[in-house]
Protein backbone atom coordinates (compact mmCIF):
# COMPACT_ATOMS: atom_id res chain seq x y z
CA UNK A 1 58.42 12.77 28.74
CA UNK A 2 61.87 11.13 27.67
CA UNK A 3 63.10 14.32 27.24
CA UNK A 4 61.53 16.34 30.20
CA UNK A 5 63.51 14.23 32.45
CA UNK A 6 66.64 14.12 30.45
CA UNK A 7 66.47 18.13 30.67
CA UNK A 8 66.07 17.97 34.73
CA UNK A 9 68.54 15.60 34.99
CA UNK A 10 70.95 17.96 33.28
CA UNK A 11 69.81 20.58 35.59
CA UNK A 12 70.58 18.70 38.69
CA UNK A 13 74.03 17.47 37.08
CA UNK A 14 74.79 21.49 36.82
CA UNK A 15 73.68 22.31 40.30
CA UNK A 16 75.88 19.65 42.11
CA UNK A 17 78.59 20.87 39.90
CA UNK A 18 78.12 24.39 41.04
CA UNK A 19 77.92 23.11 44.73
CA UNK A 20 81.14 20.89 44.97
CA UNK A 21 83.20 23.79 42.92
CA UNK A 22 81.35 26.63 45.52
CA UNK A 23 81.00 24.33 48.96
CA UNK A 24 82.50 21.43 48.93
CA UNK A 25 86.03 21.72 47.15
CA UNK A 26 86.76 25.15 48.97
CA UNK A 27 85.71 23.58 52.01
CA UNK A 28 88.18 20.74 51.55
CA UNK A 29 91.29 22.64 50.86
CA UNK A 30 90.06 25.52 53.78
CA UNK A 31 89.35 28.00 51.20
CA UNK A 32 86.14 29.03 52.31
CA UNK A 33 85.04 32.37 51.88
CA UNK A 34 85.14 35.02 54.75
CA UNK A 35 81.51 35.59 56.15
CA UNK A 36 80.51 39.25 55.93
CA UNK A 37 79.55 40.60 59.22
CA UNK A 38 77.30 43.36 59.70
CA UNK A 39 79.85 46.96 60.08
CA UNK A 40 78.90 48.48 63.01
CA UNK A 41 77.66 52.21 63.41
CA UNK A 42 80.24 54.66 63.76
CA UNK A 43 79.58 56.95 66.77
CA UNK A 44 77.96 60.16 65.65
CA UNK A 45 79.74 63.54 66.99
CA UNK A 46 77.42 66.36 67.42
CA UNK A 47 78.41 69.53 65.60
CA UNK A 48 78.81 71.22 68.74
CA UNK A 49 79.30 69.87 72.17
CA UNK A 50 78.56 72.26 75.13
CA UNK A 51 81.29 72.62 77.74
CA UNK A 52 81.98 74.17 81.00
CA UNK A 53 83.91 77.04 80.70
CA UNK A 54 86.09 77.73 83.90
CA UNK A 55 85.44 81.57 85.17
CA UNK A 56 88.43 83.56 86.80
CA UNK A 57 87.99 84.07 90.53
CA UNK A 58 87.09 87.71 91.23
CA UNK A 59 90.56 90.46 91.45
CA UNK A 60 90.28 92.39 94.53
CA UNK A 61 90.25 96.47 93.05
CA UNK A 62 93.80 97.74 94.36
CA UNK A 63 92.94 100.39 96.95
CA UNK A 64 93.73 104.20 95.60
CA UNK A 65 96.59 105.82 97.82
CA UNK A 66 94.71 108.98 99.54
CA UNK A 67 96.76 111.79 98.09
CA UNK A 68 98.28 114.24 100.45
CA UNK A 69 96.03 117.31 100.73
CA UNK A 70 97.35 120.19 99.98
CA UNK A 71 96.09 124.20 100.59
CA UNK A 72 96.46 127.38 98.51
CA UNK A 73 97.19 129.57 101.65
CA UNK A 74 94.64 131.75 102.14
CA UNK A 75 93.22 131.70 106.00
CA UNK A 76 89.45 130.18 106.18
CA UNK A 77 86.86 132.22 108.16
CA UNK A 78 85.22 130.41 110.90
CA UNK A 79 81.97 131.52 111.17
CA UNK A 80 78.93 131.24 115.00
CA UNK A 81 76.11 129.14 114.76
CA UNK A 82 73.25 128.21 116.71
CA UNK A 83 74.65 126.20 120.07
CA UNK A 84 71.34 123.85 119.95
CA UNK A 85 72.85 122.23 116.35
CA UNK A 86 75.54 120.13 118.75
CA UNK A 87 72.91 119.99 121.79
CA UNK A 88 74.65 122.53 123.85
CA UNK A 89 73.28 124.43 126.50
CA UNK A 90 74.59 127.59 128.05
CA UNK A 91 72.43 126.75 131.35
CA UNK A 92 74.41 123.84 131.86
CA UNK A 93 77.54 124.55 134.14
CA UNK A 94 80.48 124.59 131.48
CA UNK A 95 83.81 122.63 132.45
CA UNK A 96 86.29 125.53 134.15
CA UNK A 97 89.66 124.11 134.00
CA UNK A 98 92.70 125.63 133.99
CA UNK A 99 95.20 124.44 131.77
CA UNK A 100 99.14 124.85 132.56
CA UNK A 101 100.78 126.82 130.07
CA UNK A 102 102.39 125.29 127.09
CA UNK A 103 105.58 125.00 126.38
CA UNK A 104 107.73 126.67 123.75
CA UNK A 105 107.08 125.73 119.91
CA UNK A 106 110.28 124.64 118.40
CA UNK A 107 111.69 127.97 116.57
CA UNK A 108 112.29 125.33 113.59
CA UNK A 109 108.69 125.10 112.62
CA UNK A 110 106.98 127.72 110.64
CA UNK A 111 103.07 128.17 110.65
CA UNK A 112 100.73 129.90 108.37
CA UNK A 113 97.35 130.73 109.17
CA UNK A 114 94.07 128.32 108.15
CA UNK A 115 91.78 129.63 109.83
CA UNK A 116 90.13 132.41 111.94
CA UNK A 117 87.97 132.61 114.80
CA UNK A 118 86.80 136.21 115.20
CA UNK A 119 84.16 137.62 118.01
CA UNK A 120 84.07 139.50 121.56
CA UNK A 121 81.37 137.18 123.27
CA UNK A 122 80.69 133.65 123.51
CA UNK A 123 79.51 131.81 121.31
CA UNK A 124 80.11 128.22 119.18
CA UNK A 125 81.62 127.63 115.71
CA UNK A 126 80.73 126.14 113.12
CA UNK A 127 82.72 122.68 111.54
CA UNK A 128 85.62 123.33 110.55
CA UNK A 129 87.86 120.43 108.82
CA UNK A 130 91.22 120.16 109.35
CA UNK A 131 92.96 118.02 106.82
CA UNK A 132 96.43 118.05 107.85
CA UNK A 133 98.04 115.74 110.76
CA UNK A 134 99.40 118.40 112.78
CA UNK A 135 97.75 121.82 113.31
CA UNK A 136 98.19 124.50 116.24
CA UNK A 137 95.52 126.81 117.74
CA UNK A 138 97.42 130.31 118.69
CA UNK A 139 94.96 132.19 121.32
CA UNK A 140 97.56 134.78 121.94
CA UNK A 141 95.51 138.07 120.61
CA UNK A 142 92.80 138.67 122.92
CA UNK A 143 91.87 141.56 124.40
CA UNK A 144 90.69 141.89 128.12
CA UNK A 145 88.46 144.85 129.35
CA UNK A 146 90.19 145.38 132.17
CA UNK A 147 92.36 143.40 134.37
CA UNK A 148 90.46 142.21 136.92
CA UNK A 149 87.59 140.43 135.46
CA UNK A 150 88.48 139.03 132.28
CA UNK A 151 87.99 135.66 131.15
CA UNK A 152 88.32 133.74 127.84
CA UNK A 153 87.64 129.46 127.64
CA UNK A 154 87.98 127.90 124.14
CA UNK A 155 86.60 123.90 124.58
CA UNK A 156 88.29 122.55 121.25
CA UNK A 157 85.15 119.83 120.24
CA UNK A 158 85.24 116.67 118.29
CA UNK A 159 82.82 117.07 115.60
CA UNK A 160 82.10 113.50 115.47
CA UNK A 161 81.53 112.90 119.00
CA UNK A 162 80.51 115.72 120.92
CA UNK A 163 80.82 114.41 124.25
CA UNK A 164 84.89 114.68 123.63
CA UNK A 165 86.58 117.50 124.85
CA UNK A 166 89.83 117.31 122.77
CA UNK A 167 91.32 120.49 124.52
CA UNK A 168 90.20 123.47 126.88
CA UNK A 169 91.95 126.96 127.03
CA UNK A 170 91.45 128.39 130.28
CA UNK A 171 92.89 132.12 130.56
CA UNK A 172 91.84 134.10 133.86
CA UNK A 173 92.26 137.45 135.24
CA UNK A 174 96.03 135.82 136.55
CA UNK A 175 96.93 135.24 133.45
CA UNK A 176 96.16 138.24 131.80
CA UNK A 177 98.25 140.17 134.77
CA UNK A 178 100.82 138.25 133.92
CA UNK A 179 101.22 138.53 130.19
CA UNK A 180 99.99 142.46 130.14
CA UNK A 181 103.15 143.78 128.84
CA UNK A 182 104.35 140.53 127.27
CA UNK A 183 103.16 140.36 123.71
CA UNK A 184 106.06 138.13 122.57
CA UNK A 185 106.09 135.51 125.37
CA UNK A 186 102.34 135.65 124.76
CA UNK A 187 103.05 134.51 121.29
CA UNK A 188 105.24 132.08 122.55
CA UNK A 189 103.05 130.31 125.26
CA UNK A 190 99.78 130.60 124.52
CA UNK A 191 99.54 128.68 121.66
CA UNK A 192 98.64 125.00 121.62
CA UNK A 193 99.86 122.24 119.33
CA UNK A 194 97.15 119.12 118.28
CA UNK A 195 98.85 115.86 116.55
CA UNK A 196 95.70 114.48 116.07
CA UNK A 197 94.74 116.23 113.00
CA UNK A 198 92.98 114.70 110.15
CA UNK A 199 89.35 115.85 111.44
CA UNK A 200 86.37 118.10 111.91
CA UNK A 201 86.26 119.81 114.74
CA UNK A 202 83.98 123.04 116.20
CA UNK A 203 84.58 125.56 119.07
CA UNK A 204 82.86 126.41 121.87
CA UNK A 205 83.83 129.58 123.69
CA UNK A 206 82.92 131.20 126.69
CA UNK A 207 84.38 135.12 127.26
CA UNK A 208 83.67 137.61 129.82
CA UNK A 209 85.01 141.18 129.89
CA UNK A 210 86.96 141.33 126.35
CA UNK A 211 86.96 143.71 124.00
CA UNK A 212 87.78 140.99 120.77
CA UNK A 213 89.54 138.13 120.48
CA UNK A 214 90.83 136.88 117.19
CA UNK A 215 91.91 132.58 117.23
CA UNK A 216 94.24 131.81 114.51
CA UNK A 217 94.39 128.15 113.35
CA UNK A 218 97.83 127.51 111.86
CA UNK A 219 99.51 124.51 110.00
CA UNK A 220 103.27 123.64 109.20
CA UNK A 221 103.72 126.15 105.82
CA UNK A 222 104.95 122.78 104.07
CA UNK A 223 101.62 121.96 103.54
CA UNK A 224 100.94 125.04 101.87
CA UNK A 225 100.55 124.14 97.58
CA UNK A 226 103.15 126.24 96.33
């Protein structure tokens, strides 16, 4: 039993040892060791984050430039159709007015034919389209019966809006008198110049006592495509 406690005793003797050369000296001179504190966990970055991409606002289409028309120079034939397509009726008193007569077309300006208008009795036209800003309607070659009854009215229509009387051409039995033996001052006067061009038009046309009358529709020969 001598022994057994002898052997304990030693024990003990090593375990203070241990504890004043561990605690108690290191705690005297402030040698202690540093405490290890748990590490905290480092952020985790996903392997893709989703973002808001920024979209460009929306670019207006720059308008095209409408190119200038241009025409190979052969005349168009304006044909007669049926008066009830623009809602016209012959029984329904027609406007009669008289129209002064034009004045001279400047001798600098030379015209080429677009269009025709061809017949002897009334009748209306069909659309034509006129795609040039200036255009002239020459209603010099018409042909009376006879001087004292003749009569020839050309109502120049907007196609659009058919209650618009862009022009009327009046010629009466006066004015065939007067222009009888007059072919070139016919040519001269009785012609009328639109600046409205651009448009569809059609022509309505009352005649009386003619033998033919043949309507040229004429544009500035620059816009001819040469």
């Amino acid at each position: 039993m001598a022994e057994q406690k002898d052997f304990v005793y030693v024990i003990l003797a090593i375990v203070v040892v241990l504890v004043i050369a561990l605690v108690v000296k290191p705690a005297m001179t402030g040698e202690l060791p540093p405490l290890r504190t748990p590490r905290e966990p480092e952020p985790v970055t996903p392997a893709w984050t989703p973002t808001h991409a920024p979209t460009a606002p929306p670019t207006t289409p720059t308008p095209t430039p409408t190119p200038t028309p241009t025409w190979d120079g052969k005349p168009k034939k304006i044909g007669f159709v049926d008066p009830a397509t623009y809602h016209i009726s012959f029984d329904e008193s027609r406007p009669n007015i008289t129209t002064p007569q034009p004045t001279a077309v400047p001798a600098t300006t030379k015209w080429v034919t677009y269009a025709t208008i061809d017949g002897r009795g009334s009748g209306t036209t069909g659309i034509v389209t006129i795609p040039f800003p200036i255009w002239r309607l020459d209603y010099s070659d018409i042909t009376p019966m006879n001087d004292e009854f003749p009569l020839f009215n050309c109502q120049v229509m907007d196609a659009h809006d058919p209650n618009r009387f862009v022009h009327i051409v009046t010629l009466n039995s006066a004015y065939f008198r007067a222009m009888k033996d007059k072919p070139e001052l016919r040519k001269e006067q009785w012609v009328k110049v639109f600046y409205e061009g651009c448009r569809d038009y059609y022509f309505v046309i009352n005649a009386r006592c003619l033998k033919a009358y043949h309507l040229k529709i004429q544009v500035p020969e620059t816009y001819v495509d040469t």
